[in-house]
N, C-alpha and C. Protein backbone atom coordinates (compact mmCIF):
# COMPACT_ATOMS: atom_id res chain seq x y z
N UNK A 1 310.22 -38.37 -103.18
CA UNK A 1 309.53 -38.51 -101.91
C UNK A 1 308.07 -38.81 -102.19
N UNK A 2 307.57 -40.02 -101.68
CA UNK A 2 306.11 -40.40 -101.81
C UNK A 2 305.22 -39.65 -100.66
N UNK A 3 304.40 -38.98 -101.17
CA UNK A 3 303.57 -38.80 -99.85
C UNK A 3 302.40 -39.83 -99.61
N UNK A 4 302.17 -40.91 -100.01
CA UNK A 4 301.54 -41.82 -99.20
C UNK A 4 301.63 -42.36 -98.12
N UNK A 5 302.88 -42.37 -97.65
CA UNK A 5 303.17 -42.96 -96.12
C UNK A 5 303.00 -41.04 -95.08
N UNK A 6 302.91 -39.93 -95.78
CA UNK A 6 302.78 -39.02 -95.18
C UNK A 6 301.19 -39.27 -94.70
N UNK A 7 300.95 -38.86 -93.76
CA UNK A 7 299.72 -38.90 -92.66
C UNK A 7 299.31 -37.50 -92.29
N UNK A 8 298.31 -36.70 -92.62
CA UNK A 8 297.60 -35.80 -91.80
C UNK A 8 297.43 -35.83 -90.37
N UNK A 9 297.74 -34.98 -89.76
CA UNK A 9 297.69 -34.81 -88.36
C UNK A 9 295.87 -34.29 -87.85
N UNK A 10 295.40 -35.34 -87.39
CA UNK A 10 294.13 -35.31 -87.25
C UNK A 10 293.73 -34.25 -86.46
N UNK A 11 294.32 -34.04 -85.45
CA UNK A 11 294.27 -32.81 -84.66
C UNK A 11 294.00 -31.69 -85.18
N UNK A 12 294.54 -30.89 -86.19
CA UNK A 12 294.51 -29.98 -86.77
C UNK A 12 293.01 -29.89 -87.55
N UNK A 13 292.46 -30.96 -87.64
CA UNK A 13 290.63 -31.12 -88.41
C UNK A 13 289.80 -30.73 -87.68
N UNK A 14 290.30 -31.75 -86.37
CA UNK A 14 289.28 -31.77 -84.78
C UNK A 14 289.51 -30.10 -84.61
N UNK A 15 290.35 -29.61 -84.20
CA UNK A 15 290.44 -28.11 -83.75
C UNK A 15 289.88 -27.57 -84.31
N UNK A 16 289.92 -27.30 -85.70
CA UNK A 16 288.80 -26.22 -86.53
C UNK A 16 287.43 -27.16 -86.31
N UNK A 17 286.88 -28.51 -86.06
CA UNK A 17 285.81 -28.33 -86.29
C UNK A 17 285.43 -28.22 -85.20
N UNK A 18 286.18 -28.02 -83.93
CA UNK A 18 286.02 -27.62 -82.17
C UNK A 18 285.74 -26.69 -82.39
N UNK A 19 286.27 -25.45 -83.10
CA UNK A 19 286.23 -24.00 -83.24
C UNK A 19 284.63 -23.80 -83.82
N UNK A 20 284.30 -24.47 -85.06
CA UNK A 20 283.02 -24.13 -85.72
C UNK A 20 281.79 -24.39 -84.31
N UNK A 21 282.20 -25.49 -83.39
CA UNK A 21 280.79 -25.65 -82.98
C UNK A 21 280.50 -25.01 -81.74
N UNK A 22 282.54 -24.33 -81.18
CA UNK A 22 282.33 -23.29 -80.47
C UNK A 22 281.82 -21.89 -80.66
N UNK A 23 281.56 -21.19 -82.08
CA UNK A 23 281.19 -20.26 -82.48
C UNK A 23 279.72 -20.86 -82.46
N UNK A 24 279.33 -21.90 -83.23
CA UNK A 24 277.61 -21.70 -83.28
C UNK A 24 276.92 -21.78 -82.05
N UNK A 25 277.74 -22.51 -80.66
CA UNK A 25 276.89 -22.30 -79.57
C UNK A 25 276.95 -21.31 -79.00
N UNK A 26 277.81 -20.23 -79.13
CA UNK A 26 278.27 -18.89 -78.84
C UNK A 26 277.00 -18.26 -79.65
N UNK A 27 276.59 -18.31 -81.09
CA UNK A 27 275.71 -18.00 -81.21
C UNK A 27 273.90 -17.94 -80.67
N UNK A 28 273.85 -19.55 -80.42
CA UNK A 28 272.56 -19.88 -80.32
C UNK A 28 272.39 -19.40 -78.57
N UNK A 29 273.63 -19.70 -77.57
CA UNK A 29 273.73 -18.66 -76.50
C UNK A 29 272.72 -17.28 -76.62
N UNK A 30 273.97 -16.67 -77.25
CA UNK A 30 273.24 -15.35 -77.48
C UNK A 30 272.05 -15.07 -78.34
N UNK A 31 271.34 -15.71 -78.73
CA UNK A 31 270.61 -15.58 -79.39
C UNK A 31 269.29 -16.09 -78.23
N UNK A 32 269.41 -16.89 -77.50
CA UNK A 32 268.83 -17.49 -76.51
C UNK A 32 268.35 -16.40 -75.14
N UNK A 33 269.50 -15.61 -74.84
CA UNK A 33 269.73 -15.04 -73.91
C UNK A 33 269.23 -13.30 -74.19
N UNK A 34 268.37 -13.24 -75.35
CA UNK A 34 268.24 -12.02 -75.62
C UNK A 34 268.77 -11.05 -76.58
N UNK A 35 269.78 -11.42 -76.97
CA UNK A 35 270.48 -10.73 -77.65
C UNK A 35 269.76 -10.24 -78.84
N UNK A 36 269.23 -11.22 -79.67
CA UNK A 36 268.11 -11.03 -80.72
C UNK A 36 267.32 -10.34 -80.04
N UNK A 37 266.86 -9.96 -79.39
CA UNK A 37 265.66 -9.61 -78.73
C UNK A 37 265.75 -8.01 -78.79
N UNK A 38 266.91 -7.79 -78.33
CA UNK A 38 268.06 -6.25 -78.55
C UNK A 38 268.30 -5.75 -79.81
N UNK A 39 268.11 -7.00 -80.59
CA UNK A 39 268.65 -6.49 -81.79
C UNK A 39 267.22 -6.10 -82.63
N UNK A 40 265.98 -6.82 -82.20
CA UNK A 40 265.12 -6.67 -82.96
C UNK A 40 264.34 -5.18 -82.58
N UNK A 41 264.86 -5.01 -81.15
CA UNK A 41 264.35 -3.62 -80.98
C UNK A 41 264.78 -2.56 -81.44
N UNK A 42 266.34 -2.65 -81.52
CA UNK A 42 267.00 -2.22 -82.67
C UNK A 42 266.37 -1.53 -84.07
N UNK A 43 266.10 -2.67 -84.48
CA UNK A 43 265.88 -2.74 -86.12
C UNK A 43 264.30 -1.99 -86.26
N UNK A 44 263.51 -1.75 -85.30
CA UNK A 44 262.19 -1.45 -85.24
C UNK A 44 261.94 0.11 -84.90
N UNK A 45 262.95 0.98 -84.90
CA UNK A 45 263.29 2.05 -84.36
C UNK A 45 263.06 2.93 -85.93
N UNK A 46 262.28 4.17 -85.85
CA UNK A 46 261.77 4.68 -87.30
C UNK A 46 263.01 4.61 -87.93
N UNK A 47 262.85 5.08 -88.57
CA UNK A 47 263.98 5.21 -89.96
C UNK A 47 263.53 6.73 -90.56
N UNK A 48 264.50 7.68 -90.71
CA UNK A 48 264.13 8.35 -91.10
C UNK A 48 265.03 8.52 -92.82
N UNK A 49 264.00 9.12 -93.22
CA UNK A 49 264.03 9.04 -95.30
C UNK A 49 263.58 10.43 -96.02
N UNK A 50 265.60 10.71 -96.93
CA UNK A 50 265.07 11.79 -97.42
C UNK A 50 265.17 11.85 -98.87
N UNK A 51 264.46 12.49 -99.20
CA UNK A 51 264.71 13.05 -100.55
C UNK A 51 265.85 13.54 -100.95
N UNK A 52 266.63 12.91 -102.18
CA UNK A 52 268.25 13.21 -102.55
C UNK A 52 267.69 14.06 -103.65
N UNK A 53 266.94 14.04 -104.78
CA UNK A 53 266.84 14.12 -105.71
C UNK A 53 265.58 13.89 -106.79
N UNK A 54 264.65 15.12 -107.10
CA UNK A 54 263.51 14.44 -107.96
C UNK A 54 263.96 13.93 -108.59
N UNK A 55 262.63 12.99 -109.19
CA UNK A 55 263.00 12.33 -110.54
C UNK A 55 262.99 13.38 -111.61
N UNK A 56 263.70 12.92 -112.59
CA UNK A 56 263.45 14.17 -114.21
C UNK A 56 262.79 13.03 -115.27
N UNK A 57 261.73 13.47 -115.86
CA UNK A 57 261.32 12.62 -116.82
C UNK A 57 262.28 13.14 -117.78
N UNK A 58 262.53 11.67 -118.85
CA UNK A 58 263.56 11.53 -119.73
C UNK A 58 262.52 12.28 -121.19
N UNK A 59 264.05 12.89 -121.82
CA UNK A 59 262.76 13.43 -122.85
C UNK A 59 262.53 12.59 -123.74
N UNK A 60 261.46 12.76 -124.37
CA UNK A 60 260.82 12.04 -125.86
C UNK A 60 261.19 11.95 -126.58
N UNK A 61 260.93 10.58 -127.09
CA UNK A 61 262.26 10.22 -128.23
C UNK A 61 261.78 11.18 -129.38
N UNK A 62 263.01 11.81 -130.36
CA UNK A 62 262.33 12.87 -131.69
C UNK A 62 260.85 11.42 -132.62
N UNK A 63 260.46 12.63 -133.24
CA UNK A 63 259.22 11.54 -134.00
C UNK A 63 260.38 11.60 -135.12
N UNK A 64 259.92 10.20 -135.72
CA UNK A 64 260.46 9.55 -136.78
C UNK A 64 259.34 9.57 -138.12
N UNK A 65 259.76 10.24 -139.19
CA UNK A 65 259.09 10.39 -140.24
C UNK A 65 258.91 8.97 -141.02
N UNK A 66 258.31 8.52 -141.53
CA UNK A 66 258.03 7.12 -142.31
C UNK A 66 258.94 7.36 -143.57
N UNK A 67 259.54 6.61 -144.14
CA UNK A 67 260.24 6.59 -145.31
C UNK A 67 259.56 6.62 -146.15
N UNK A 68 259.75 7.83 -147.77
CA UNK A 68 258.93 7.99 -148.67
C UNK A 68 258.51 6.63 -148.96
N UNK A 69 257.19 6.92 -150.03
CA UNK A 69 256.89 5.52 -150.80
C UNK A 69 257.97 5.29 -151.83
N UNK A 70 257.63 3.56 -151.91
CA UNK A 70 258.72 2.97 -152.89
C UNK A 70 258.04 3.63 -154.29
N UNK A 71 259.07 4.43 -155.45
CA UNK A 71 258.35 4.35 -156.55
C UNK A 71 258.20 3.08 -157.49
N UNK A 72 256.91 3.18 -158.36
CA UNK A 72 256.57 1.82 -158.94
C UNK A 72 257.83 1.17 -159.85
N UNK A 73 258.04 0.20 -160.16
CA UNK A 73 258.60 -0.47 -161.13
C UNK A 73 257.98 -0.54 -161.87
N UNK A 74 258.44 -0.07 -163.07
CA UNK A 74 258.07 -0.14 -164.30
C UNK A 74 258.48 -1.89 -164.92
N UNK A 75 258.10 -3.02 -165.94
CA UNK A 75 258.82 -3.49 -166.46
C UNK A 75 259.43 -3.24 -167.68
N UNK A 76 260.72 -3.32 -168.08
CA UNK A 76 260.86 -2.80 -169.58
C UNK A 76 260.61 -3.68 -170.44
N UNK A 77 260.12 -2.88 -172.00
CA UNK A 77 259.51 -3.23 -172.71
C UNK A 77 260.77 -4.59 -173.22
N UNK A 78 259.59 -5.57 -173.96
CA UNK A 78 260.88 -6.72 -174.38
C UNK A 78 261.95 -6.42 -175.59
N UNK A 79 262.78 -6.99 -175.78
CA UNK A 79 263.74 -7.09 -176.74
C UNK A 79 262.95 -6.58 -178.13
N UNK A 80 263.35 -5.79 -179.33
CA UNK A 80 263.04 -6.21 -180.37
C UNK A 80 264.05 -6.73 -181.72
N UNK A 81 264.19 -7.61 -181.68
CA UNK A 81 264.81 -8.43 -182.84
C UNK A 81 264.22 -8.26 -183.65
């Protein structure tokens, strides 16, 4: 079965993109009409904030001693033949 002679039903595109531009004017509506306006009074209302938990300072890392000094190298004495 080839689907090249199969055809998309255009309708089904148009409807969802009927739907998208019925939601954004539904938005800009309400957004027009106050709604934002409600909402921003909303959002402007104190807030109240509590304390869960002091902070704890983390402890100090242990001190790290320096690694002894390297002892000297000697060179050894040469061969004697």
């Amino acid at each position: 079965m080839t689907y090249r002679f199969n055809r998309r039903d255009p309708t089904r595109r148009l409807t969802g993109m009927a739907g998208v531009v019925a939601l954004h004017m539904a938005a800009i509506y309400a957004l027009v009409t106050g709604l934002g306006h409600q909402t921003v009074e909303f959002m402007k209302a104190p807030l109240e904030a509590k304390v869960i938990a002091e902070l704890v300072k983390p402890p100090e890392p242990p001190k790290v001693e320096p690694p002894p000094p390297q002892p000297k190298v000697v060179k050894p004495p040469p061969p004697a033949y």
